[in-house]
N, C-alpha and C. Protein backbone atom coordinates (compact mmCIF):
# COMPACT_ATOMS: atom_id res chain seq x y z
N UNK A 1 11.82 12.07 -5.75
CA UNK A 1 10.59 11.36 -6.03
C UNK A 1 9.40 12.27 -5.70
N UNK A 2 8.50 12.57 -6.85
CA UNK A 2 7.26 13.01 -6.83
C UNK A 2 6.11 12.28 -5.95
N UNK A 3 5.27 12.10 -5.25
CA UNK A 3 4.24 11.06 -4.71
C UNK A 3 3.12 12.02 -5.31
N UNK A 4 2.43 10.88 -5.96
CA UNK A 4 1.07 11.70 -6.70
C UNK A 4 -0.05 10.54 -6.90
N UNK A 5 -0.78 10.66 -7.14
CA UNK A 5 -2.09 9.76 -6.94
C UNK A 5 -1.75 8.81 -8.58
N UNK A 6 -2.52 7.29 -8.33
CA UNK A 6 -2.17 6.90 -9.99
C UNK A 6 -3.05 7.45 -10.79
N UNK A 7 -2.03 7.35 -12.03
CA UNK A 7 -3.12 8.19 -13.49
C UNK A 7 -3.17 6.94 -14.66
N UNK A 8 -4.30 6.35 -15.16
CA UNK A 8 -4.24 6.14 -16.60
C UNK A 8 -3.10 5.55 -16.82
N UNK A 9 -1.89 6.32 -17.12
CA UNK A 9 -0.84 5.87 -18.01
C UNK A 9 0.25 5.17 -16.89
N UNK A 10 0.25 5.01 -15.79
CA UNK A 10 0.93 4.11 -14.34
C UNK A 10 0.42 2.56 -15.01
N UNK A 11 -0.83 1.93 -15.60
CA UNK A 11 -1.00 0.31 -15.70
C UNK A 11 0.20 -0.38 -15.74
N UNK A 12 1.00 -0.22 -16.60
CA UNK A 12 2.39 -0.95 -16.77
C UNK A 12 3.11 -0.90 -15.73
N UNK A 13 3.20 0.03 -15.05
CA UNK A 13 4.16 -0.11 -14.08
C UNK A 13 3.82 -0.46 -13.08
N UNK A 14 2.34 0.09 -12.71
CA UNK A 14 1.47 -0.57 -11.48
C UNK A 14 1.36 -2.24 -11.68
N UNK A 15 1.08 -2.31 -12.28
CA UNK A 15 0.89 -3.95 -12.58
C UNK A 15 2.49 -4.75 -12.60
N UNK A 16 3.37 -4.03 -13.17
CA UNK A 16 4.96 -5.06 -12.82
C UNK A 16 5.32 -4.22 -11.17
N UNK A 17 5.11 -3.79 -10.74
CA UNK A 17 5.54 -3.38 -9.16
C UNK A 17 4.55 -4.47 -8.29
N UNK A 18 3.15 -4.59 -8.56
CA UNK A 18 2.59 -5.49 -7.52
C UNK A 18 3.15 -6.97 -8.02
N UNK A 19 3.46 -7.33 -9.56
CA UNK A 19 4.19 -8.65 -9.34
C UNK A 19 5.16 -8.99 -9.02
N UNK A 20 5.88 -7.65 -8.65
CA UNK A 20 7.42 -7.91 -7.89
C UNK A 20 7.37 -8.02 -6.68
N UNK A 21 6.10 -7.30 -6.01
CA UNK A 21 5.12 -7.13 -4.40
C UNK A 21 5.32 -8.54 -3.74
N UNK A 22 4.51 -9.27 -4.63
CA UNK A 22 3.45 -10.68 -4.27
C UNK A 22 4.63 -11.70 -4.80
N UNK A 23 6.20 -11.26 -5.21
CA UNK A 23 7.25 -12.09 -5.73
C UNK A 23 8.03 -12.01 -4.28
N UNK A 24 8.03 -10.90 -3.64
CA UNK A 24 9.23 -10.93 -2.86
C UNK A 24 8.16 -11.87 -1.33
N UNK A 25 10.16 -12.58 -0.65
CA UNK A 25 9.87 -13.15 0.04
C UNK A 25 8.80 -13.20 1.49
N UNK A 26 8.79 -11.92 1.63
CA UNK A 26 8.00 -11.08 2.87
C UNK A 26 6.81 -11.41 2.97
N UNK A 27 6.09 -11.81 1.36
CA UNK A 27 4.74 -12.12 1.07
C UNK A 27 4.10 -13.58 1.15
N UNK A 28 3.09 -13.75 2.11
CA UNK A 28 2.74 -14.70 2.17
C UNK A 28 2.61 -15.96 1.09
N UNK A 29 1.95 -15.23 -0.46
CA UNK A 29 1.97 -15.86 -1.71
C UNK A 29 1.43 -14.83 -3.21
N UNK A 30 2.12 -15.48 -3.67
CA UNK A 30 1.78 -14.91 -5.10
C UNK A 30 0.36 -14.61 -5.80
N UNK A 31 0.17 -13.84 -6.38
CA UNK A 31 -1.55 -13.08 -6.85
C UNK A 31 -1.50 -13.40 -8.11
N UNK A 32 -2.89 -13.91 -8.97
CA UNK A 32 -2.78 -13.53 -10.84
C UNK A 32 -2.94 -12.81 -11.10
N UNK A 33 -1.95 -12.39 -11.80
CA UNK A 33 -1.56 -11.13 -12.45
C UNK A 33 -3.03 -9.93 -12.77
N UNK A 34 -4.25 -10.56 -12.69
CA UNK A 34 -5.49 -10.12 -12.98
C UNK A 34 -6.15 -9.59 -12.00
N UNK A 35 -5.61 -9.91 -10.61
CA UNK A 35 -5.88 -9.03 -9.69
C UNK A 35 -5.29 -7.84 -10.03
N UNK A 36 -4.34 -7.70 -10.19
CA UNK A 36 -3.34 -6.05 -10.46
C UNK A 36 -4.33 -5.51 -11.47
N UNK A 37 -4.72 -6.26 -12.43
CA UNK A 37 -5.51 -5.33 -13.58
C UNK A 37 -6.95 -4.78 -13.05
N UNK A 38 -7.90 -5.84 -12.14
CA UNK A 38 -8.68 -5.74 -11.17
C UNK A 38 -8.74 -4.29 -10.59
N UNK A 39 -7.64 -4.48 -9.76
CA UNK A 39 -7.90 -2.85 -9.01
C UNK A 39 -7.19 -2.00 -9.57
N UNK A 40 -6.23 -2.05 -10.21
CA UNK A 40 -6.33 -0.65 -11.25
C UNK A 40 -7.07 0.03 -12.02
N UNK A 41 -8.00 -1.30 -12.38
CA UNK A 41 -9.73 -0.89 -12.85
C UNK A 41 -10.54 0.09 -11.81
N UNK A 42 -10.38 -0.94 -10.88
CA UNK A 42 -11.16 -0.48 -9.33
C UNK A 42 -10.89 1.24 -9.11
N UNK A 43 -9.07 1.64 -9.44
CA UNK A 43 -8.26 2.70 -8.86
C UNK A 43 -8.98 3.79 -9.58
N UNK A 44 -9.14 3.49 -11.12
CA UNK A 44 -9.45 4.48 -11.91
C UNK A 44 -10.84 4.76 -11.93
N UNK A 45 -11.97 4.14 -11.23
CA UNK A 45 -13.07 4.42 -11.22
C UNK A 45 -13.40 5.35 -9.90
N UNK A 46 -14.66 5.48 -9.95
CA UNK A 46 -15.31 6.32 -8.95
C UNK A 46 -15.79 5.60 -8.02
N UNK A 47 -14.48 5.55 -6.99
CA UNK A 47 -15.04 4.46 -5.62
C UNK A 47 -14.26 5.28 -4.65
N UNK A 48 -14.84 4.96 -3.71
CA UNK A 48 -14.53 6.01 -2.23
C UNK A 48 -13.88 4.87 -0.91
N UNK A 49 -13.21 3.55 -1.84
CA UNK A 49 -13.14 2.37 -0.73
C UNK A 49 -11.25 2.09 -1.74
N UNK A 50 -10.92 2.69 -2.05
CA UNK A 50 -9.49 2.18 -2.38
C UNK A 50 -8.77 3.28 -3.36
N UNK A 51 -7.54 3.80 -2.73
CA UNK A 51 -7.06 4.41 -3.52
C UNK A 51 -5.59 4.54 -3.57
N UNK A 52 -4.55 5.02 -4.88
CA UNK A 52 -3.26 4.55 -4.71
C UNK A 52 -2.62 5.53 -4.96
N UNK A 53 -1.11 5.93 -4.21
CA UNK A 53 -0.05 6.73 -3.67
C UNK A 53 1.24 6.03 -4.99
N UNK A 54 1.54 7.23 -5.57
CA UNK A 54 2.64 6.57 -6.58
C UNK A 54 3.89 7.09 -6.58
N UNK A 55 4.96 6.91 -6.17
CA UNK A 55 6.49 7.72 -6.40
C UNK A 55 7.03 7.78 -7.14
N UNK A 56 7.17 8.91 -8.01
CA UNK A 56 7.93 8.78 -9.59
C UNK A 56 8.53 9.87 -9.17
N UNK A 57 9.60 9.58 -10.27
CA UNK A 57 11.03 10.08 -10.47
C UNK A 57 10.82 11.17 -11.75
N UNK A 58 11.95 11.61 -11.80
CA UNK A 58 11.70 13.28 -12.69
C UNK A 58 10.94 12.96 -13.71
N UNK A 59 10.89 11.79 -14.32
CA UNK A 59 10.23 11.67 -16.08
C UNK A 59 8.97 11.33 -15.75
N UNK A 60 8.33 11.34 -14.42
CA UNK A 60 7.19 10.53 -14.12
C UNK A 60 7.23 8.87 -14.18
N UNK A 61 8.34 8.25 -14.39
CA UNK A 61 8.16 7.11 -13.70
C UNK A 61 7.81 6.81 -12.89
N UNK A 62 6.81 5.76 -12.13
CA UNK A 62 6.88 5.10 -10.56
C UNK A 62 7.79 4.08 -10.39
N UNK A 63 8.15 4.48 -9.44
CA UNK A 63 9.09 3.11 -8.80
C UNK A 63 8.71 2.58 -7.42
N UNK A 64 7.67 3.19 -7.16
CA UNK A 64 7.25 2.84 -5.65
C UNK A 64 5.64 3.27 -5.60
N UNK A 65 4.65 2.37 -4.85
CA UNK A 65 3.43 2.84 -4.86
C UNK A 65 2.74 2.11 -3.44
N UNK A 66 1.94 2.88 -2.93
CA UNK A 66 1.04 2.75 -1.62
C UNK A 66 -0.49 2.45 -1.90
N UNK A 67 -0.86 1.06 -1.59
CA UNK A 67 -1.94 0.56 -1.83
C UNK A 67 -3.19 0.77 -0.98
N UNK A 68 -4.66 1.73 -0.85
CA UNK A 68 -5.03 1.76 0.71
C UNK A 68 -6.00 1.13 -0.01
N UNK A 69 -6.80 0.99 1.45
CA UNK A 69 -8.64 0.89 1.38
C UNK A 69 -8.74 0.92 2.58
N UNK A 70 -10.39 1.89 2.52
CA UNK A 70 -11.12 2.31 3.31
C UNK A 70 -11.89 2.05 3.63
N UNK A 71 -12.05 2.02 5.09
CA UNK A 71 -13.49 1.48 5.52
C UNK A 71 -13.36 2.30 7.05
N UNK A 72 -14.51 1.92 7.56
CA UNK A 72 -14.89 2.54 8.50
C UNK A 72 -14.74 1.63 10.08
N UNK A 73 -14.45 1.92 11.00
CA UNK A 73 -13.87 1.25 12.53
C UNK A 73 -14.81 1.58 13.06
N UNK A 74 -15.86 0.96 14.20
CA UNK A 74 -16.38 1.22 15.34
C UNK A 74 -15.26 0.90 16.44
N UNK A 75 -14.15 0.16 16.24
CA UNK A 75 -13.35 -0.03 17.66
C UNK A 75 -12.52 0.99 17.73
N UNK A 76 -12.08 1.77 16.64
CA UNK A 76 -11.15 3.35 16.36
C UNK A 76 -12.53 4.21 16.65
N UNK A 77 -13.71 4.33 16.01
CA UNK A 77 -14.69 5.38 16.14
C UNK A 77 -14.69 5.99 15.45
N UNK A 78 -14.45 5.78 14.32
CA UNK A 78 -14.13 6.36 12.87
C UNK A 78 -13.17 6.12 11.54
N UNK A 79 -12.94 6.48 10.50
CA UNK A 79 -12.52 6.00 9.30
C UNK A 79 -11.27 5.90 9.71
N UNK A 80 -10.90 4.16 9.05
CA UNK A 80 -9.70 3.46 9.00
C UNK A 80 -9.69 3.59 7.44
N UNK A 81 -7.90 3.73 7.69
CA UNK A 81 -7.28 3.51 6.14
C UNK A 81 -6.41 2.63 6.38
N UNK A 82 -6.36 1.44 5.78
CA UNK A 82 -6.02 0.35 5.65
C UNK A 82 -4.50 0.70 4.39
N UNK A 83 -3.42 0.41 4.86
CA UNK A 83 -2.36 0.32 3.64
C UNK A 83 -1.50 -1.16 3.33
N UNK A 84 -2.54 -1.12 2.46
CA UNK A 84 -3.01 -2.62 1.46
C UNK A 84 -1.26 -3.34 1.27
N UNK A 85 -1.03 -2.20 0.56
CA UNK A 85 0.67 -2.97 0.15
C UNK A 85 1.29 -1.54 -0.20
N UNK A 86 2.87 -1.39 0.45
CA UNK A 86 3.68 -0.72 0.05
C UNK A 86 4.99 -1.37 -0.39
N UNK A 87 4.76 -0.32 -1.38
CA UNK A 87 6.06 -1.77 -1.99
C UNK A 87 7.07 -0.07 -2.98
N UNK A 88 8.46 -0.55 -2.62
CA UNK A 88 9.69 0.54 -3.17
C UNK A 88 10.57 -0.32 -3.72
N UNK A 89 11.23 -0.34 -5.18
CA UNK A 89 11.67 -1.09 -5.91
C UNK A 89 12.78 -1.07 -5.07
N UNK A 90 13.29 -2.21 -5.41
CA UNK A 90 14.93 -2.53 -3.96
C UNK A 90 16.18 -1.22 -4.12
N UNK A 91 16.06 -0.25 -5.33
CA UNK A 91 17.49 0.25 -5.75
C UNK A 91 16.96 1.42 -4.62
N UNK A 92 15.83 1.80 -4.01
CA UNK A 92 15.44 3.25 -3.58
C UNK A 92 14.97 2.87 -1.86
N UNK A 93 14.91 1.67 -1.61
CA UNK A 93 15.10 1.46 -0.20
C UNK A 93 15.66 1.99 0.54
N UNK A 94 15.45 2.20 2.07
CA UNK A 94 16.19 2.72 2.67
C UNK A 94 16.62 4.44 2.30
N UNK A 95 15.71 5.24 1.37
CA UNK A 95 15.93 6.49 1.07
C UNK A 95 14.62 7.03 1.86
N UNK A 96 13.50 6.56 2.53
CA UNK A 96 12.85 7.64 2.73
C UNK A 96 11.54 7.52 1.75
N UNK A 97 11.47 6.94 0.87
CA UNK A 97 9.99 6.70 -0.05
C UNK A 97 8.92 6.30 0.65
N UNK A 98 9.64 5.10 0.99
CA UNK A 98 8.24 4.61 1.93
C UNK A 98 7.74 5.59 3.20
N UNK A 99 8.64 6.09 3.95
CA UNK A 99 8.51 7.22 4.29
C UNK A 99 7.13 8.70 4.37
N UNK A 100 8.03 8.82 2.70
CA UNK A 100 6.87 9.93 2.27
C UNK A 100 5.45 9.13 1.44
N UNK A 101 5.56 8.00 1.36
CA UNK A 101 4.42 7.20 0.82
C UNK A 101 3.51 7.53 2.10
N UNK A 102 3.66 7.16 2.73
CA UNK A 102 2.47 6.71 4.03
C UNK A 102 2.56 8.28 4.54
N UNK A 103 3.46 9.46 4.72
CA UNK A 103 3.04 10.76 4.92
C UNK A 103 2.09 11.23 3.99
N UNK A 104 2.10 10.88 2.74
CA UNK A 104 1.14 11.34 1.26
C UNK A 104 -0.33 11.08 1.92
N UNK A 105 -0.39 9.31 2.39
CA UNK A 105 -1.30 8.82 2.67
C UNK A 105 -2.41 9.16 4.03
N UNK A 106 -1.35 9.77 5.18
CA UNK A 106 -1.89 10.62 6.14
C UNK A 106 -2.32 12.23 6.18
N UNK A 107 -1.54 12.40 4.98
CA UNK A 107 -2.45 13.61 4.34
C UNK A 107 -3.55 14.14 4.17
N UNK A 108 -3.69 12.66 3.06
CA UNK A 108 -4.65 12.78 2.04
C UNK A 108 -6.32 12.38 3.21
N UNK A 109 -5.65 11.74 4.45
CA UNK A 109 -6.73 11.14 5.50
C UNK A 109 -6.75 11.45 6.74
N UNK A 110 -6.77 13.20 6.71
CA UNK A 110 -6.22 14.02 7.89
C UNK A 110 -7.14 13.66 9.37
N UNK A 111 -8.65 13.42 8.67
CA UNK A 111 -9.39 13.09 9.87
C UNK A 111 -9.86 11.30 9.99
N UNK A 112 -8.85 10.43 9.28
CA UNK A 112 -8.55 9.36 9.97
C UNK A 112 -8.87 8.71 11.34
N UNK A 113 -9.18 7.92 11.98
CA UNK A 113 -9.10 7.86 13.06
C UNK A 113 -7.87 6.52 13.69
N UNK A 114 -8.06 6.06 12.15
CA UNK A 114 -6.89 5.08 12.16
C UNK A 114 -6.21 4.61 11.18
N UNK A 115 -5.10 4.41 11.12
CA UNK A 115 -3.81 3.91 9.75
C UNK A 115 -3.79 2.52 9.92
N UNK A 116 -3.86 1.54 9.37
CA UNK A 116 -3.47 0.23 9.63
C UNK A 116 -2.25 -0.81 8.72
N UNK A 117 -2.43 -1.59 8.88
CA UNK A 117 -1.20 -1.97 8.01
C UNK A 117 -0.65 -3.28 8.69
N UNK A 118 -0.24 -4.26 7.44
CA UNK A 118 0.30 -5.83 8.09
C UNK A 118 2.01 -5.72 7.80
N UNK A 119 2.63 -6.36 8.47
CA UNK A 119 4.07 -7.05 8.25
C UNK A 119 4.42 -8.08 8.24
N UNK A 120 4.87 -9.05 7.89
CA UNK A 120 5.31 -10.19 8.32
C UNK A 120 6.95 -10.34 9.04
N UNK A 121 7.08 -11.15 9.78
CA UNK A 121 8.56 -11.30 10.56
C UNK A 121 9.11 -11.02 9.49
N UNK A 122 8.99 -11.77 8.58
CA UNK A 122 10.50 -11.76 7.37
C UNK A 122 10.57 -10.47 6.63
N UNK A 123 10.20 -9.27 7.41
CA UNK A 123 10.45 -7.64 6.73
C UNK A 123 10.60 -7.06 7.67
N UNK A 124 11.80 -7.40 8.74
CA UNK A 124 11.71 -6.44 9.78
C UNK A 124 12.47 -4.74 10.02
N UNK A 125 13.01 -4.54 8.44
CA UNK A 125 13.30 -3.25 7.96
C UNK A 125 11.92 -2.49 7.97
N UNK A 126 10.78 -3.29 7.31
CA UNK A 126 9.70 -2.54 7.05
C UNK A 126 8.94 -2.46 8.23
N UNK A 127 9.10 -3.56 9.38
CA UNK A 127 8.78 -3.28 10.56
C UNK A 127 9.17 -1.94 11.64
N UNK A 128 10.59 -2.16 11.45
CA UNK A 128 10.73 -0.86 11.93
C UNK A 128 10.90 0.48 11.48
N UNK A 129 10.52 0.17 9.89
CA UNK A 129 10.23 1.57 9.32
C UNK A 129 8.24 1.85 10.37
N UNK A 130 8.06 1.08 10.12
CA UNK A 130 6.31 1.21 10.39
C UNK A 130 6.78 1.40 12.23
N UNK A 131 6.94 0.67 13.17
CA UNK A 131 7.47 1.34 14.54
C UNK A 131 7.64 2.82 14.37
N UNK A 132 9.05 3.15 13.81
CA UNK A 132 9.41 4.30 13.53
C UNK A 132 8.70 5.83 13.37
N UNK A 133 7.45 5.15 12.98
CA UNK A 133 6.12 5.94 12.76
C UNK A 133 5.03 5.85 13.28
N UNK A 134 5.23 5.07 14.10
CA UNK A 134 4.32 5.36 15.50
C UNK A 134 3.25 4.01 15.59
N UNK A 135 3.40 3.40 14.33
CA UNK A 135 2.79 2.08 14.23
C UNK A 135 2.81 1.39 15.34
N UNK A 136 1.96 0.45 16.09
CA UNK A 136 2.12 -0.30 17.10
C UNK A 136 1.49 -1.86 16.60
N UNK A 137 2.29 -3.12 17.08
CA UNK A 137 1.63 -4.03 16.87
C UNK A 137 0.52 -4.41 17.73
N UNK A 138 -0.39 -5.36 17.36
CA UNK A 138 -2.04 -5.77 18.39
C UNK A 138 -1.18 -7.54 18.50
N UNK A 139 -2.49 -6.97 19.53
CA UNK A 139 -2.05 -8.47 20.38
C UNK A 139 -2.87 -9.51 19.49
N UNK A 140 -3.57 -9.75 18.49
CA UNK A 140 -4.31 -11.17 17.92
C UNK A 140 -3.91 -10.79 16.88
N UNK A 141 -4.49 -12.55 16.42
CA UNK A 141 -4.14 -12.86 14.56
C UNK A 141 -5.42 -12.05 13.61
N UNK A 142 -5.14 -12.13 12.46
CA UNK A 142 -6.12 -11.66 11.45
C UNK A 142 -6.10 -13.09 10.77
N UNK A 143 -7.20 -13.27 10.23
CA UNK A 143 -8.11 -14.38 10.04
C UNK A 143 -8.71 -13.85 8.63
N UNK A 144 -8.62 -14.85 7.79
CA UNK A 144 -9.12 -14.51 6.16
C UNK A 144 -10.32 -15.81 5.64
N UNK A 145 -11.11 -15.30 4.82
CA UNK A 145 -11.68 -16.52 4.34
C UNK A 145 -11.75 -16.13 2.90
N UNK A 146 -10.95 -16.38 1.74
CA UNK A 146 -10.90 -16.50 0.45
C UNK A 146 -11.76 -17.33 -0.63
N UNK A 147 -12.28 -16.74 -1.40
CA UNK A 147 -13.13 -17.27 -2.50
C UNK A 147 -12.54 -17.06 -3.87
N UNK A 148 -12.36 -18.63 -4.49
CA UNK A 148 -11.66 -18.50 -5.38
C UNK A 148 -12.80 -17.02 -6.55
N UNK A 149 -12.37 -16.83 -7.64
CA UNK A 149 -12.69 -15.89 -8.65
C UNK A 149 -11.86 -14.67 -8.74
């Protein structure tokens, strides 16, 4: 697997990987499909607040992709990268993608001050892939306030 930033011609596949994302059980709930088109819009423009990690296979397929956004921490003291959603189609699990997804992603955000990232109980493979890497859980909840559109 190649990891390379998305291009243009990824929509199709970016868009059926996040509805398989927001399908599997781990996920709190399901997204319209128009969010995926949303920030792939978002991906391909000139913005400095979200960007995406793609794993393709020899023909340039993706089968796996790393979702961030960026923003900035006063409690770190500098730029947080947030990794939105990682998601590796089930046949390539357990190889190491996700792996080199989030190494791509610490790369690409060498002077970081912080990586962040959610799990839920019901992914505790992906939990201790994220342990594994030095991830630590915080002691409080995260708190959302959603507006429909």
């Amino acid at each position: 697997m190649e990891i390379r930033e998305i291009l243009p011609w990824d929509k199709p596949h970016f868009c059926r990987m996040v509805g398989e994302f927001y399908a599997l059980p781990a996920v709190a709930h399901p997204i319209p499909p128009a969010h995926a088109e949303r920030t792939f819009a978002l991906l391909l423009g000139d913005t400095p607040y979200a960007r995406c990690f793609i794993a393709a296979d020899e023909r340039d397929i993706p089968h796996a992709y790393c979702l961030c956004a960026v923003t900035w921490s006063n409690e770190a003291g500098g730029l947080c990268v947030w990794i939105e959603e990682i998601y590796v189609e089930d046949s390539l699990r357990g190889q190491g993608v996700g792996q080199k997804l989030i190494a791509a992603v610490q790369a690409a955000y060498p002077n970081a001050a912080r990586f962040r990232l959610e799990v839920t109980d019901k992914n505790p493979r992906a939990a201790a892939l994220y342990r594994g890497l030095g991830f630590e859980g915080l002691p409080y909840r995260q708190m959302v306030m959603d507006f429909p559109g």
